[in-house]
PDB file of N, CA and C in Angstrom:
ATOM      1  N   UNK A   1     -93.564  25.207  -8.583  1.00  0.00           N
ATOM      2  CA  UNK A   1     -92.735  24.134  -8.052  1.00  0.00           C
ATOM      3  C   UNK A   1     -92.745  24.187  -6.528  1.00  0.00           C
ATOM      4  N   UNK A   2     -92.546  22.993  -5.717  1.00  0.00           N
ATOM      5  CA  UNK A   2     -92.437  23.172  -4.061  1.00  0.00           C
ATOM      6  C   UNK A   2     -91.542  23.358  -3.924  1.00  0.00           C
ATOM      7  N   UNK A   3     -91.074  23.006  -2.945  1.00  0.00           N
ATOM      8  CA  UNK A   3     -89.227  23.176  -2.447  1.00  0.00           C
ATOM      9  C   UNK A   3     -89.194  22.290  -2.561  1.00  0.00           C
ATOM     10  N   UNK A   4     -89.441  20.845  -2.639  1.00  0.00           N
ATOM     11  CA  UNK A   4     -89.124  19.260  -2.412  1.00  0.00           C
ATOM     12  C   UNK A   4     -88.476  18.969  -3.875  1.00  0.00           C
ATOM     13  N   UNK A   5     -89.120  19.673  -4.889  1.00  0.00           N
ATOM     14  CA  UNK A   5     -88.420  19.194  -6.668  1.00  0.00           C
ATOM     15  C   UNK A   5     -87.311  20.419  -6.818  1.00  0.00           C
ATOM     16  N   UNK A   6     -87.428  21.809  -6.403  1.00  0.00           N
ATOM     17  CA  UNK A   6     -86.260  22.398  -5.542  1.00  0.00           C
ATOM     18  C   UNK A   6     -84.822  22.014  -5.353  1.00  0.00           C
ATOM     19  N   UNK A   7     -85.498  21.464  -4.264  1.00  0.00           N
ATOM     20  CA  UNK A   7     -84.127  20.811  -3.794  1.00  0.00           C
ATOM     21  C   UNK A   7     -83.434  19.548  -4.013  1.00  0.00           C
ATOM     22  N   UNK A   8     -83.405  19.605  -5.873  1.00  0.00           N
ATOM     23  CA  UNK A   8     -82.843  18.044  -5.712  1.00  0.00           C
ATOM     24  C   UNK A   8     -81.473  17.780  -5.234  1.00  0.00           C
ATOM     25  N   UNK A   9     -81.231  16.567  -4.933  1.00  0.00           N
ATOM     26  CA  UNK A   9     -79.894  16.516  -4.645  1.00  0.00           C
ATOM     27  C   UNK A   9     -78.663  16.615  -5.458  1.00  0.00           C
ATOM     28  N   UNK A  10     -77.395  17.398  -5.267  1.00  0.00           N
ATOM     29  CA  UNK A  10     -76.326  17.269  -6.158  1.00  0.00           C
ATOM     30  C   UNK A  10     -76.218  15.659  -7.101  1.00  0.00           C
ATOM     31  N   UNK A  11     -76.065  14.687  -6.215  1.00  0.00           N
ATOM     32  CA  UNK A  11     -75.824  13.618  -6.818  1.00  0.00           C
ATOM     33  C   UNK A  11     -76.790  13.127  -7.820  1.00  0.00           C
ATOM     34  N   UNK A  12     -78.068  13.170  -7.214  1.00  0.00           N
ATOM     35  CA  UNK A  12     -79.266  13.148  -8.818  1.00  0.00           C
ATOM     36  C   UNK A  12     -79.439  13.871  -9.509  1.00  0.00           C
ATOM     37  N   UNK A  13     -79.113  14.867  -9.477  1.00  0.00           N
ATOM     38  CA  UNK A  13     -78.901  15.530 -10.743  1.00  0.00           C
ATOM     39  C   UNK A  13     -77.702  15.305 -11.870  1.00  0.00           C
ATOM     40  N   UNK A  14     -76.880  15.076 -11.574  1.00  0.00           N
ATOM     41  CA  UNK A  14     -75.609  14.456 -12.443  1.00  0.00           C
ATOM     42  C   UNK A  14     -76.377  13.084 -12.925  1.00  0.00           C
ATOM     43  N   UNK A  15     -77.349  12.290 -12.265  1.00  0.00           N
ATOM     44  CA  UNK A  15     -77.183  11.151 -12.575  1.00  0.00           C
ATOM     45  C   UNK A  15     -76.395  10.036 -12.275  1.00  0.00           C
ATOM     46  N   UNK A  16     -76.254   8.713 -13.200  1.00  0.00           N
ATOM     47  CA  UNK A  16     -75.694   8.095 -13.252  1.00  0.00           C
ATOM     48  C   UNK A  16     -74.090   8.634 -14.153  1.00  0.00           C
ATOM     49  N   UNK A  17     -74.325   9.671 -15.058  1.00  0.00           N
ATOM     50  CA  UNK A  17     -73.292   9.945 -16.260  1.00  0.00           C
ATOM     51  C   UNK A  17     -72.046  10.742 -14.929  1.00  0.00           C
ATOM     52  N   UNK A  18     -72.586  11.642 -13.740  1.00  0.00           N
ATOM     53  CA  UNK A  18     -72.238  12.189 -12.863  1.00  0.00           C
ATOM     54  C   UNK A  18     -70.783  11.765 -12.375  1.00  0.00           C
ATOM     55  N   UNK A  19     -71.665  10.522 -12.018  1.00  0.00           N
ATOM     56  CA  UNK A  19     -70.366   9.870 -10.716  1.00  0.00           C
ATOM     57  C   UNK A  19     -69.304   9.042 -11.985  1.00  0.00           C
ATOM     58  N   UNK A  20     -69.799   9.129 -13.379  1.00  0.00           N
ATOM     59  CA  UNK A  20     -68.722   7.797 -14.084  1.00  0.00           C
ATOM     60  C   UNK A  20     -67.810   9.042 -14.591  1.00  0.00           C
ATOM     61  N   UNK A  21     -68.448  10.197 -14.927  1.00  0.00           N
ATOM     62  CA  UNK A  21     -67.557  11.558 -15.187  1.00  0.00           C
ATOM     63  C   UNK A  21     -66.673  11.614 -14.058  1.00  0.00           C
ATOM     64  N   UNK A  22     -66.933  11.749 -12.799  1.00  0.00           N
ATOM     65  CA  UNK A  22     -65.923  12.205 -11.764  1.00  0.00           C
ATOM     66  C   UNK A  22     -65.362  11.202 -11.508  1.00  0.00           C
ATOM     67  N   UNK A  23     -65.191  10.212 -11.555  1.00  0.00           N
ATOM     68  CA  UNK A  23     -64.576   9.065 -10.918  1.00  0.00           C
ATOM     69  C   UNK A  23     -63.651   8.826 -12.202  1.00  0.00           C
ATOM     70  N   UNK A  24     -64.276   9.022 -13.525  1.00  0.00           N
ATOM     71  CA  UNK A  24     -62.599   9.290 -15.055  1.00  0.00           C
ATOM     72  C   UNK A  24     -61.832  10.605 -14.641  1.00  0.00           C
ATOM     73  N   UNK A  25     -62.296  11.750 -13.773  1.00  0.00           N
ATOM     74  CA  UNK A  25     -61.843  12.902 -13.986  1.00  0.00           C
ATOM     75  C   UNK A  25     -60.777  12.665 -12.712  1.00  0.00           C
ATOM     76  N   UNK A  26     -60.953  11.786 -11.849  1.00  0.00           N
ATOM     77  CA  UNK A  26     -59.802  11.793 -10.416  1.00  0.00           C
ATOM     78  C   UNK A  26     -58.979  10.314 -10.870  1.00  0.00           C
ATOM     79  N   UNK A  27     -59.111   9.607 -11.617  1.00  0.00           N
ATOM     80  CA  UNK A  27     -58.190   8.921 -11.919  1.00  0.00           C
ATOM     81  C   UNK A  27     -57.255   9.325 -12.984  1.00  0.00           C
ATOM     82  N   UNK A  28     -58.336  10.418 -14.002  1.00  0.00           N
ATOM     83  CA  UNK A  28     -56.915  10.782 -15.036  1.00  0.00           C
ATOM     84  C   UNK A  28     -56.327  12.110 -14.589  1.00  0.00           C
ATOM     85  N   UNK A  29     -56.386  12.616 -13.710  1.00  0.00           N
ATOM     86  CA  UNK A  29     -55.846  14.137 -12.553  1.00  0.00           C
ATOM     87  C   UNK A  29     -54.867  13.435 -11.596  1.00  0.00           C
ATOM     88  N   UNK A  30     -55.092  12.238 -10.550  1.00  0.00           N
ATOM     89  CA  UNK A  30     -54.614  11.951  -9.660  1.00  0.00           C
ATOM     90  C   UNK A  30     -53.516  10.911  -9.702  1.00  0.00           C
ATOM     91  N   UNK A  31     -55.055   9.659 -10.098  1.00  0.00           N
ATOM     92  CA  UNK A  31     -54.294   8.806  -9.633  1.00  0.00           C
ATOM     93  C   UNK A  31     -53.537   8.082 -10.787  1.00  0.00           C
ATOM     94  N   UNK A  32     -53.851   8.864 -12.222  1.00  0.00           N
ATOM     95  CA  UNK A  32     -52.494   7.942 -13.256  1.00  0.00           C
ATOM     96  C   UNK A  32     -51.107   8.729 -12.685  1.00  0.00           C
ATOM     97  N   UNK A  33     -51.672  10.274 -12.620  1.00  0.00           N
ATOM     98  CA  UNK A  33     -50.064  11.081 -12.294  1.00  0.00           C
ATOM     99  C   UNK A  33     -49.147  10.299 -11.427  1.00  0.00           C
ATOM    100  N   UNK A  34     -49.835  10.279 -10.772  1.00  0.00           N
ATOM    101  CA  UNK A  34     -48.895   9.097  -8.915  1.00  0.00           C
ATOM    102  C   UNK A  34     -48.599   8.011  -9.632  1.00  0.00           C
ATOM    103  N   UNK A  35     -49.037   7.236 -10.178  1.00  0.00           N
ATOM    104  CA  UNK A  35     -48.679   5.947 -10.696  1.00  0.00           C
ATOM    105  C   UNK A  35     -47.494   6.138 -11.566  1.00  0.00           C
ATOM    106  N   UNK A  36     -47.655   6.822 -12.592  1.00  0.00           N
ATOM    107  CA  UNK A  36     -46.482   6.969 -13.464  1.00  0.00           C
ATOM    108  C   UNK A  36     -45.208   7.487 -12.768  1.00  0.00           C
ATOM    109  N   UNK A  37     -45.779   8.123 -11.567  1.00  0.00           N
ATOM    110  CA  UNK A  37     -44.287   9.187 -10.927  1.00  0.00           C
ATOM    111  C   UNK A  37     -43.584   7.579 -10.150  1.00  0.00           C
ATOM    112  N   UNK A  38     -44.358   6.642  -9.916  1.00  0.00           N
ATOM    113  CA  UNK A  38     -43.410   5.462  -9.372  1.00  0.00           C
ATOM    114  C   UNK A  38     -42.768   4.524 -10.256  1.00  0.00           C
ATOM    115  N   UNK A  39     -42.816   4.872 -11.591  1.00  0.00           N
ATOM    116  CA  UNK A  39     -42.220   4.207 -12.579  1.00  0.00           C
ATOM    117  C   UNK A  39     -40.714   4.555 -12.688  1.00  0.00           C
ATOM    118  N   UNK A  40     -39.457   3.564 -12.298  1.00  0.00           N
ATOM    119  CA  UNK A  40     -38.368   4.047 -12.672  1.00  0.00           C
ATOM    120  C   UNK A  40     -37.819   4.455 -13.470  1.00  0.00           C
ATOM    121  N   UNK A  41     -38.601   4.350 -14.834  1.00  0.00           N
ATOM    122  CA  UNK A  41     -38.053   5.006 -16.399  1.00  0.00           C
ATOM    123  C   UNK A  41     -38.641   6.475 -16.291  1.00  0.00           C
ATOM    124  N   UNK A  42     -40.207   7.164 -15.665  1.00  0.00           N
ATOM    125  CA  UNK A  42     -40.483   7.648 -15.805  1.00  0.00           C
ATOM    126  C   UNK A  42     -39.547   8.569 -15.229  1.00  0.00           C
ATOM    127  N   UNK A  43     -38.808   8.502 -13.927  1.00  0.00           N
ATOM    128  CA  UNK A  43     -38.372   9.553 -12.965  1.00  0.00           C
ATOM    129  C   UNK A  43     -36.986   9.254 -13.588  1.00  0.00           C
ATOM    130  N   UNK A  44     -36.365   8.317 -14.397  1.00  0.00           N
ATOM    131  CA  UNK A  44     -35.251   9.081 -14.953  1.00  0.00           C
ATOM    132  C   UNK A  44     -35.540  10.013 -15.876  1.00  0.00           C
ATOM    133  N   UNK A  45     -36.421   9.770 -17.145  1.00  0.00           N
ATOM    134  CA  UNK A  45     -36.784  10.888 -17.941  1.00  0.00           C
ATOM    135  C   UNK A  45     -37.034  12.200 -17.460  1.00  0.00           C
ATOM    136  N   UNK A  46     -37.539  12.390 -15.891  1.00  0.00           N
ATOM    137  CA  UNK A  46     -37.906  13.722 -15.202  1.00  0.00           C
ATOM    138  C   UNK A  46     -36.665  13.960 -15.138  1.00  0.00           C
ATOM    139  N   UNK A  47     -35.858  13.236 -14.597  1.00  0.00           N
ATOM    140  CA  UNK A  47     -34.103  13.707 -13.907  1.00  0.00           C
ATOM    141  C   UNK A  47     -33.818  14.178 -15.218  1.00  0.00           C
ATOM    142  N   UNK A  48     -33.719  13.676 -16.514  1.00  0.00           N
ATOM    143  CA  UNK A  48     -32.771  14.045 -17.163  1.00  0.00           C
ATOM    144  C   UNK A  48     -33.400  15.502 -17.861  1.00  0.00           C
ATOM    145  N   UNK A  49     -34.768  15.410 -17.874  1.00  0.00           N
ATOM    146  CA  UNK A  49     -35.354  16.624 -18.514  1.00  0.00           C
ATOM    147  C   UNK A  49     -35.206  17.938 -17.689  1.00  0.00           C
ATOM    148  N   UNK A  50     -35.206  17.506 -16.461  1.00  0.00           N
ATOM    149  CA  UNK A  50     -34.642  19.322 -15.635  1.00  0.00           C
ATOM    150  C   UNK A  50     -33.374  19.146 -15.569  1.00  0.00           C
ATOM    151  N   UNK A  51     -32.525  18.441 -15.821  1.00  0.00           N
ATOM    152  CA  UNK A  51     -30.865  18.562 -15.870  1.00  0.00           C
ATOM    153  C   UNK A  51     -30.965  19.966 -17.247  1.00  0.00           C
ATOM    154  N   UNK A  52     -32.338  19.532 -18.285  1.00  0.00           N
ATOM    155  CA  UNK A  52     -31.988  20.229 -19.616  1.00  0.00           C
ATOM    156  C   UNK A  52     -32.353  21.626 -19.336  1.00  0.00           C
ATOM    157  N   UNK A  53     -33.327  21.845 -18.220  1.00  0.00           N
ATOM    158  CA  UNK A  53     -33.878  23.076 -18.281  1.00  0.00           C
ATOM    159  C   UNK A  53     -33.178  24.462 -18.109  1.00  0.00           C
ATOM    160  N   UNK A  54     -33.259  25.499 -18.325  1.00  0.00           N
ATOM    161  CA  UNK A  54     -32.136  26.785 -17.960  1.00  0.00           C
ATOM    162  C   UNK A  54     -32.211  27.409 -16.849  1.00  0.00           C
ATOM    163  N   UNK A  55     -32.944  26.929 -16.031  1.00  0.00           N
ATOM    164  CA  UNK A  55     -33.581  27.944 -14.680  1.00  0.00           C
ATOM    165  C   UNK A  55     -33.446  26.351 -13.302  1.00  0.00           C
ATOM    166  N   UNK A  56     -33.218  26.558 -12.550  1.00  0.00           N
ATOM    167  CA  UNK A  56     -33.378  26.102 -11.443  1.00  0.00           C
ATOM    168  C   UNK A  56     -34.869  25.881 -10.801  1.00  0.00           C
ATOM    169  N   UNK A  57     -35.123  24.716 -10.826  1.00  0.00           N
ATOM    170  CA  UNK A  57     -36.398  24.707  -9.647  1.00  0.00           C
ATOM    171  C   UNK A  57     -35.886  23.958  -8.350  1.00  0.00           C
ATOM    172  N   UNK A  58     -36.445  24.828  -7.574  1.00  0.00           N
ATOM    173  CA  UNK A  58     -35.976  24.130  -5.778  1.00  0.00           C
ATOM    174  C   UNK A  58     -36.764  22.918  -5.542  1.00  0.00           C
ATOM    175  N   UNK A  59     -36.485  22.159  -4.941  1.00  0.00           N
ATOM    176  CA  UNK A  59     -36.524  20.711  -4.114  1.00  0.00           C
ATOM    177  C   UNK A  59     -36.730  19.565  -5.313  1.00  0.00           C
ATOM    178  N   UNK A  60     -35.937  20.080  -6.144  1.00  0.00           N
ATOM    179  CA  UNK A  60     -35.865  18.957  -6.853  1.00  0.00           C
ATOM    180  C   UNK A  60     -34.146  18.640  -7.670  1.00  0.00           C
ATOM    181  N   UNK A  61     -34.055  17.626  -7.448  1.00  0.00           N
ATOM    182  CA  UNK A  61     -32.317  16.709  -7.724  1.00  0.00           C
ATOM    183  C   UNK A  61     -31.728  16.916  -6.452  1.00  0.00           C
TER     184      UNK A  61
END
């Protein structure tokens, strides 16, 4: 082999399957989490679920 087939690039090697994998993997990591945390039903259900918890976590209520 030369160095030129070597060195393929990160991105061609994933392919096309590459970038549609990472681009499902930072919307279902990132950006649904953020979305749902601006839902007002969602952040009462948070409020009321650490009201239930037995331990204290700091910077939150």
């Amino acid at each position: 082999m030369t160095k030129e087939t070597k060195q393929e690039g990160f991105l061609k090697k994933g392919g096309k399957w590459g970038a549609i994998i990472g681009a499902t993997w930072i919307g279902l990591n990132i950006v649904l989490p953020l979305a749902l945390l601006r839902i007002p039903a969602v952040q009462k259900y948070l409020m009321a679920f650490e009201e239930k918890l037995p331990f204290d976590i700091p910077g939150i209520g």
